[in-house]
Protein backbone atom coordinates (compact mmCIF):
# COMPACT_ATOMS: atom_id res chain seq x y z
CA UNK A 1 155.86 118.25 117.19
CA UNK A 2 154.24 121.61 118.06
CA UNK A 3 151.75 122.98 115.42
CA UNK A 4 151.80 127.41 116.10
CA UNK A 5 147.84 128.17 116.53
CA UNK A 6 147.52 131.51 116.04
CA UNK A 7 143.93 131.90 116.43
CA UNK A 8 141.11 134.66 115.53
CA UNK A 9 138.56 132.17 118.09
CA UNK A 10 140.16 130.62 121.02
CA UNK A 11 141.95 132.52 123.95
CA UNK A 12 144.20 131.53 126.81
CA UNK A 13 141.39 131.08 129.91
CA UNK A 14 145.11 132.01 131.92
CA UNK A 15 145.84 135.31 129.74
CA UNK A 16 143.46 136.09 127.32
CA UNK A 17 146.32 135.84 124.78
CA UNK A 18 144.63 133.97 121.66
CA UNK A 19 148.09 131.65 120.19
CA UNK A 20 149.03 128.32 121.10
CA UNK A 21 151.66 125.59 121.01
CA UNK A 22 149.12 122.27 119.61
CA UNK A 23 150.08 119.00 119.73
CA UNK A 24 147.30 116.02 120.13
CA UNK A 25 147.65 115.62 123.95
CA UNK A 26 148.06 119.43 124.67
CA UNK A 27 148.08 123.02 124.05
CA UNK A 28 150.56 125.47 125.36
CA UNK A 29 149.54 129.15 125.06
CA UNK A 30 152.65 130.80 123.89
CA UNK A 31 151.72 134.22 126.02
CA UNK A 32 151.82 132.83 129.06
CA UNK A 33 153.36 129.24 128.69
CA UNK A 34 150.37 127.62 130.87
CA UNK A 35 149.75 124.45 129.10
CA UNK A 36 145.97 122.81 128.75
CA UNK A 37 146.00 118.82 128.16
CA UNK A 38 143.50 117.18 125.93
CA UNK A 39 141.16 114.45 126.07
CA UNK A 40 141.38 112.30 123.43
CA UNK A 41 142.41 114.70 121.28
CA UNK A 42 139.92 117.44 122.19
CA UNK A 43 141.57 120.49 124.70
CA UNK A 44 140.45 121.63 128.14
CA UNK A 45 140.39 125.21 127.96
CA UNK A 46 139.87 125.97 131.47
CA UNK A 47 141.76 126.40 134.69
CA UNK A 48 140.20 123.48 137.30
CA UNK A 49 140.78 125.83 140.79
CA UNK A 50 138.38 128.69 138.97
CA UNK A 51 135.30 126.38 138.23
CA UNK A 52 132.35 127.27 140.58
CA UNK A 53 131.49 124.71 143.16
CA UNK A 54 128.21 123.62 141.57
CA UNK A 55 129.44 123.43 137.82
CA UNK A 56 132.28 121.27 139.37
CA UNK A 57 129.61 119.00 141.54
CA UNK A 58 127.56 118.69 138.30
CA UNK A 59 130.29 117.58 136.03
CA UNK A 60 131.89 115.44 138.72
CA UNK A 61 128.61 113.33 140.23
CA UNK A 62 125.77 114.18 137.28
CA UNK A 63 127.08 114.46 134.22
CA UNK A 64 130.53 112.23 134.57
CA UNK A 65 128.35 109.97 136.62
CA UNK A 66 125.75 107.50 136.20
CA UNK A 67 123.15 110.32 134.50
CA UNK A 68 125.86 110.93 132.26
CA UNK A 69 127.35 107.80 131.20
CA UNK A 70 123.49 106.30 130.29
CA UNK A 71 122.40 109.68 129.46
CA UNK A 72 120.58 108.35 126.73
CA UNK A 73 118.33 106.19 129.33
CA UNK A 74 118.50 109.21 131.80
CA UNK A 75 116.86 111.97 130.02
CA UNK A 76 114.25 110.67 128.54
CA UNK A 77 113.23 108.72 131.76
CA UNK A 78 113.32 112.80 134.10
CA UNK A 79 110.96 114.22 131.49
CA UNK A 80 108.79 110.80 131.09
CA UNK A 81 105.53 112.66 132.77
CA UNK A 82 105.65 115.07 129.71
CA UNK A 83 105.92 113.27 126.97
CA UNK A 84 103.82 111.83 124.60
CA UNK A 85 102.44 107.80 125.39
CA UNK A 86 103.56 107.02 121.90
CA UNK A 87 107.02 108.06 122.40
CA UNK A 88 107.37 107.28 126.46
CA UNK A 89 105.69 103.94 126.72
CA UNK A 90 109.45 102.19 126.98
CA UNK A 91 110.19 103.95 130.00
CA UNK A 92 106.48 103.85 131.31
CA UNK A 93 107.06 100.15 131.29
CA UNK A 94 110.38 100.08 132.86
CA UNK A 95 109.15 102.06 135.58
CA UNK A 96 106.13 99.71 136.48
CA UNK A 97 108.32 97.06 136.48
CA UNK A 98 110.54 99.14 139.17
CA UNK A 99 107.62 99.67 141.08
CA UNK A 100 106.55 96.49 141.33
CA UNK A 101 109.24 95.23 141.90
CA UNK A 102 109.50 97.45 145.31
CA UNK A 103 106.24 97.20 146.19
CA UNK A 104 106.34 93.13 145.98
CA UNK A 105 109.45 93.16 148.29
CA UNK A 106 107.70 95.23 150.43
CA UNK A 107 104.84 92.96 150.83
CA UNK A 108 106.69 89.84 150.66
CA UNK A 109 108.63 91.38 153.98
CA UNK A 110 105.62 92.02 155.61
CA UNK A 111 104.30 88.73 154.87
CA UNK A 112 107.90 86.56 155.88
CA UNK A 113 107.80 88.73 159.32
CA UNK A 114 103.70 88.21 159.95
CA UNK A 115 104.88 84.57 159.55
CA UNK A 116 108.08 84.59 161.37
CA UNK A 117 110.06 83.52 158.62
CA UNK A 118 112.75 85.72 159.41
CA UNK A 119 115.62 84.69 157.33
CA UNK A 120 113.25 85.10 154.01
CA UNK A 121 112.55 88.44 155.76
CA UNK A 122 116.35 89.22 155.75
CA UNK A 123 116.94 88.69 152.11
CA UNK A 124 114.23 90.62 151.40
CA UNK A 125 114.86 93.41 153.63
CA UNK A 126 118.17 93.29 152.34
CA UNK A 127 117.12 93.63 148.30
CA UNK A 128 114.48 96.69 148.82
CA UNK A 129 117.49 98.92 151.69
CA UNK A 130 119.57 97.89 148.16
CA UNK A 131 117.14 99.25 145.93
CA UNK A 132 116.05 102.22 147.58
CA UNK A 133 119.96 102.89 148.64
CA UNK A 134 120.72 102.86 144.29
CA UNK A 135 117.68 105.11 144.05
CA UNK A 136 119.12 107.46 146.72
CA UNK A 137 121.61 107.95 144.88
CA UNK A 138 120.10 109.90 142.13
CA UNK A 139 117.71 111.96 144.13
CA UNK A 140 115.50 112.70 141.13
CA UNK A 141 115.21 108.81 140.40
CA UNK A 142 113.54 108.18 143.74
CA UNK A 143 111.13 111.47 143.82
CA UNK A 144 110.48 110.29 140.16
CA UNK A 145 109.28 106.80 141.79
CA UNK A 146 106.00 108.50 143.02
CA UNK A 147 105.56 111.90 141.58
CA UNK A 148 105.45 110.50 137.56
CA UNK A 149 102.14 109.31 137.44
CA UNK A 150 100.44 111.96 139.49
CA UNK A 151 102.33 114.41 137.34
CA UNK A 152 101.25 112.60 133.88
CA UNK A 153 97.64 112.36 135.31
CA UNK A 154 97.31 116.06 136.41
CA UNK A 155 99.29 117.55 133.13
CA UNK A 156 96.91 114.83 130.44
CA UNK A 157 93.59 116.49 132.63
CA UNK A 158 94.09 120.08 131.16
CA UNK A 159 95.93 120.49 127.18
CA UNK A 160 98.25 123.14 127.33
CA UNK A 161 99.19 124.88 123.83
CA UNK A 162 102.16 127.79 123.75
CA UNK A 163 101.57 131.35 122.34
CA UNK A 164 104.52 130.72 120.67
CA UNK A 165 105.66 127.24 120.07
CA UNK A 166 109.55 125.78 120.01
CA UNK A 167 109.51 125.05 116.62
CA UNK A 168 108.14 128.74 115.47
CA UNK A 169 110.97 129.95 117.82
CA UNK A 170 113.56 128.29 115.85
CA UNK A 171 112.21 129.57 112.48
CA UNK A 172 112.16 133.17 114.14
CA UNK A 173 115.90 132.53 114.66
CA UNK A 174 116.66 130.75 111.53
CA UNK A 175 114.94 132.39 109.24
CA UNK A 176 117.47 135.78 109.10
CA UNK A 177 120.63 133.55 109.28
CA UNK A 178 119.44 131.46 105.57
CA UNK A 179 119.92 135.30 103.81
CA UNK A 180 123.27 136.28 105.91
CA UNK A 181 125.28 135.70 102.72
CA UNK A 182 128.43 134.40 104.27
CA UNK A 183 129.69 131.82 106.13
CA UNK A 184 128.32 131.64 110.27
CA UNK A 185 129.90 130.53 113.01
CA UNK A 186 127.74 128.80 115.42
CA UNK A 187 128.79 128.17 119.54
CA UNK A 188 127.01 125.88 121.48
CA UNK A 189 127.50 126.16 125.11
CA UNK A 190 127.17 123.38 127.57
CA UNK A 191 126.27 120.80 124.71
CA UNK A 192 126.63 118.09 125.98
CA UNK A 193 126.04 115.22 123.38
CA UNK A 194 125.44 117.87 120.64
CA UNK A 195 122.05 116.13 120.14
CA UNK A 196 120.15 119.66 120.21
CA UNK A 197 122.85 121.23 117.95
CA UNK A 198 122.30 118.52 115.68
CA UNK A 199 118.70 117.86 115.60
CA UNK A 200 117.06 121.76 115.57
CA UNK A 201 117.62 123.22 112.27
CA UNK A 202 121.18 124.98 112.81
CA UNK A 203 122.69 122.14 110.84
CA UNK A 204 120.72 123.21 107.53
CA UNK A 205 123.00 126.62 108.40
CA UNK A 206 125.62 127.60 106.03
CA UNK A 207 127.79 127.63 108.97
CA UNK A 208 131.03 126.36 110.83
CA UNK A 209 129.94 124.59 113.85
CA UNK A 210 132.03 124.96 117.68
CA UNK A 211 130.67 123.24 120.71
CA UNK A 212 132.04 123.19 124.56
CA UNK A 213 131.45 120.95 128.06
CA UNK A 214 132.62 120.54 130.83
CA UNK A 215 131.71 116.87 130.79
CA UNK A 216 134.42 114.73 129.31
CA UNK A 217 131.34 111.77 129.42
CA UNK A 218 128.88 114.02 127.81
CA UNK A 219 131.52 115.73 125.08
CA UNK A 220 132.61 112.17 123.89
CA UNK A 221 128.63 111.37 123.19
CA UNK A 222 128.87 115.11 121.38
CA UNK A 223 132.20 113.81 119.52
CA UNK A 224 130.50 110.31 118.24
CA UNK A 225 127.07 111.52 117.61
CA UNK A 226 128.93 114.32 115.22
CA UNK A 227 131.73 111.92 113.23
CA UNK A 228 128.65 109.27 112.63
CA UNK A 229 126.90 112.28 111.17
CA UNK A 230 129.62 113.58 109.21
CA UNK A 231 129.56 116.80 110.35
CA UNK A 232 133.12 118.91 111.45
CA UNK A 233 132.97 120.09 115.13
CA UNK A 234 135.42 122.13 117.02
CA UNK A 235 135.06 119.80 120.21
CA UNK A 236 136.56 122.26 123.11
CA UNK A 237 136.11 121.14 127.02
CA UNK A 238 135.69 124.47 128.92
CA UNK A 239 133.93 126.25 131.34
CA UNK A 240 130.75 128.62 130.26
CA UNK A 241 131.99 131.07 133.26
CA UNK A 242 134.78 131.68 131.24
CA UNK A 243 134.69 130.27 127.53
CA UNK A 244 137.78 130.01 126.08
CA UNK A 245 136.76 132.41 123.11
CA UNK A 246 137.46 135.63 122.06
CA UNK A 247 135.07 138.93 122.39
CA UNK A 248 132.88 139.52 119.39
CA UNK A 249 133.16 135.92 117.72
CA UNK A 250 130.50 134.13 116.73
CA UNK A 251 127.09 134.93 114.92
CA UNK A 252 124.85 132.52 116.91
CA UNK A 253 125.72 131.44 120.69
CA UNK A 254 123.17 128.91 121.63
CA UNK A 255 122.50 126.60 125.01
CA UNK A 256 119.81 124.08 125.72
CA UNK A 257 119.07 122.94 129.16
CA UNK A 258 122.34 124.53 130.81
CA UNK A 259 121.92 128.04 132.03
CA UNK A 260 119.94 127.67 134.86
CA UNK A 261 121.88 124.66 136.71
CA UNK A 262 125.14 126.60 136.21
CA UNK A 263 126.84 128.51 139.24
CA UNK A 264 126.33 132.45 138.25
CA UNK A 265 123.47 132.37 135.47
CA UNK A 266 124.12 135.96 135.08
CA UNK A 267 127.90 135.38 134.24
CA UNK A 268 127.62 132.56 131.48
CA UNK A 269 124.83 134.82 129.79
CA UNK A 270 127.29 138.00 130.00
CA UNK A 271 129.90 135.51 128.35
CA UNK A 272 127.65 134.36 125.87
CA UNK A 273 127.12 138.04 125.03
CA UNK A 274 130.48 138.63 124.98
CA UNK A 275 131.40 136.43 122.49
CA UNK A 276 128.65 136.62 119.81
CA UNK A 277 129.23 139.51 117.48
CA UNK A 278 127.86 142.76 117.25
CA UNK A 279 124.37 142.05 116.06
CA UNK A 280 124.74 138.15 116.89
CA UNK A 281 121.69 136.11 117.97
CA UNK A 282 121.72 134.71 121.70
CA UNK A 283 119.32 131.87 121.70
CA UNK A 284 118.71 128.91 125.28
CA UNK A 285 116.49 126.60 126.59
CA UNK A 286 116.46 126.17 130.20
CA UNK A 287 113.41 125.30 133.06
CA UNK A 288 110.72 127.45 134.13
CA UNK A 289 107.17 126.57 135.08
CA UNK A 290 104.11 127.78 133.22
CA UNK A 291 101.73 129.84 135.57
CA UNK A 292 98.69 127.48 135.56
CA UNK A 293 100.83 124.53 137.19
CA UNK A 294 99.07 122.37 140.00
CA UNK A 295 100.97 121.54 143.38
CA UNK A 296 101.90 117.90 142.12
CA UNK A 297 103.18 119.27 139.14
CA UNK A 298 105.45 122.06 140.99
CA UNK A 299 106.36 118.96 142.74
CA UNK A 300 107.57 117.23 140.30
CA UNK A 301 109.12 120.23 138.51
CA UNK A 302 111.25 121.10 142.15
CA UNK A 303 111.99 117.09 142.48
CA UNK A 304 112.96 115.90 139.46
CA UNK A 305 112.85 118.15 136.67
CA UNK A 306 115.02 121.55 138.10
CA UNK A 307 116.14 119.81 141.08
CA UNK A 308 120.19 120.31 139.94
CA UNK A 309 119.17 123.91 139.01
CA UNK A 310 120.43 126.71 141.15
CA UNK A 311 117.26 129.04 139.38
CA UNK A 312 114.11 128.58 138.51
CA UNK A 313 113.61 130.78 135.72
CA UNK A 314 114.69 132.45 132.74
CA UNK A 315 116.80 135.73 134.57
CA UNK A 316 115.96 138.49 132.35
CA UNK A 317 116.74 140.79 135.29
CA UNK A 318 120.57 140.24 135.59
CA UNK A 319 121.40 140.88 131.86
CA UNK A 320 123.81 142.48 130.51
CA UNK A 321 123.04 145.77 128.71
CA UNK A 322 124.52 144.41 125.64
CA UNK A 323 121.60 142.14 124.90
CA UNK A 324 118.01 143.95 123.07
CA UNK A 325 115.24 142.12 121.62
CA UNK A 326 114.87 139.79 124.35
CA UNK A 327 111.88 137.11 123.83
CA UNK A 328 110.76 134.84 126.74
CA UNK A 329 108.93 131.87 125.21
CA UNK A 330 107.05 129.59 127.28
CA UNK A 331 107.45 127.06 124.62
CA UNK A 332 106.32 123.78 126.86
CA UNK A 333 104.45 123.84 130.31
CA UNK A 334 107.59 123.23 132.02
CA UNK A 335 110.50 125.22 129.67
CA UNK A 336 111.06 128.75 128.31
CA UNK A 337 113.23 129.47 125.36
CA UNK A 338 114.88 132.81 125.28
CA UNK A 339 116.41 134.70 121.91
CA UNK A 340 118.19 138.23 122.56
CA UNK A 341 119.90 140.01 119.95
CA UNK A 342 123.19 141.68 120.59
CA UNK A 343 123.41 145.24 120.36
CA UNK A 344 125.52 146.63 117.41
């Protein structure tokens, strides 16, 4: 049976119109009867022929791929160069191993043809095409093979400390939103496994707490790593071209590590805008390189790092008027964080 959603958050991606028909496999919108199914329980609020050709090729062979479904192997392993020995040295490991393990079938081919042992040289031939063709696969897993330690080696020559660092960011942002004296209403677009939402102060917010994907893979990480924490989520699949919210909404829109790989950059920001309130903080994380960056490390950043993106940068220049006291933080040597302010 039918539960009548009349709603001062959601609207109809179809119609704008903001009530609904809910059940726990679907939601009908009762302006314009187009119906939205759910995934285990959660709704996909957008219409599938109006995605943009990269957000669907990201959700379809990144994110509800391989990189998605062992994301929590995946992402540490891309920013590996960058990280801190104590906190990398698992995947430092694993990746010797790896290459080893190539560069010993590689050798062992040479050796079985040098000797004419060619059926030994067929097996191995046949185990390093194999490798290499499971590496292809993920582009930025193979140019990770031989960019990671040149990268770690030319980024541990020279320390590199912000003018303004990620966590001061955060407390520039938080620090208003402890005195607001009501109740917030936090978005997080493109979450993917909430993890950021979670871990960067906004949960120490007096605050109700919505969060949209596109990935069904990466929103079902979001869903678990939420219940185990206890915290309520509004869990909404949706596209950040056109979220599924209405204007004037929420009091903090954030986004970490989306905005740049989506199709129009310009048009998720102007929708992130749109649905913050008057006065609302915009805050995201995306890519950008820091200006003292060597060729290998540009390299690595192109390769591996941005390689899904579609920009390189934070794009100040195609925001909407709406948006004053924009910051650009160059926060690590290879991410910015931005914070806007929306005017009203």
């Amino acid at each position: 049976m039918a539960t009548e959603l009349k709603s001062s958050k959601y609207r109809c991606p179809q119609c704008s119109a903001g009530d609904f028909a809910v059940t726990t496999t679907r939601w009908r919108c009762t302006g314009c009867g187009q119906s939205f199914a759910c995934a285990s329980g959660i709704p996909r609020l957008f219409v599938e022929d109006r995605l943009g050709a990269q957000d669907r090729k990201l959700r379809d062979t990144f994110y509800d791929g391989l990189f998605g479904r062992l994301y929590q192997i995946t992402m540490p392993a891309i920013v590996m160069p960058v990280r801190p020995l104590a906190i990398s040295w698992p995947y430092w490991i694993a990746y010797g191993v790896m290459v080893g393990l190539i560069l010993g079938l590689a050798a062992g081919l040479i050796s079985t043809l040098i000797t004419g042992a060619f059926a030994a040289a067929a097996l191995l031939f046949a185990a390093l095409a194999l490798i290499l063709w499971l590496l292809s696969r993920q582009s930025w897993l193979l140019h990770l093979m031989w960019v990671a330690v040149p990268a770690w080696l030319s980024l541990s020559r020279k320390p590199w400390a912000p003018s303004e660092s990620f966590a001061a960011v955060h407390e520039r942002a938080l620090a208003p939103l402890r005195d607001a004296g009501r109740r917030l209403q936090i978005l997080d677009v493109s979450t993917g496994s909430c993890n950021s939402l979670y871990r960067h102060g906004w949960m120490a917010l007096d605050a109700d707490y919505t969060a949209i994907d596109l990935s069904e893979t990466m929103l079902k990480q979001g869903s678990d790593l939420m219940s185990a924490a206890g915290v309520p989520v509004d869990l909404v699949l949706g596209d950040a071209m056109e979220l599924p919210f209405q204007d004037d909404r929420f009091d903090v829109v954030l986004s970490y590590g989306a905005v740049n790989g989506l199709s129009d950059p310009a048009k998720a920001i102007a929708e992130m805008a749109r649905v913050a309130r008057p006065g609302g903080t915009l805050l995201f994380l995306d890519e950008q390189m820091y200006d003292a960056a060597t060729p290998v490390e540009r390299a690595y950043f192109m390769k591996v790092l941005s390689s899904h993106n579609v920009i390189h940068h934070c794009p100040v220049e195609d925001f909407p008027p709406s948006l004053t006291d924009v910051r650009v933080s160059q926060v690590y040597q290879f991410y910015y964080i931005c914070t806007a302010r929306k005017a009203g």
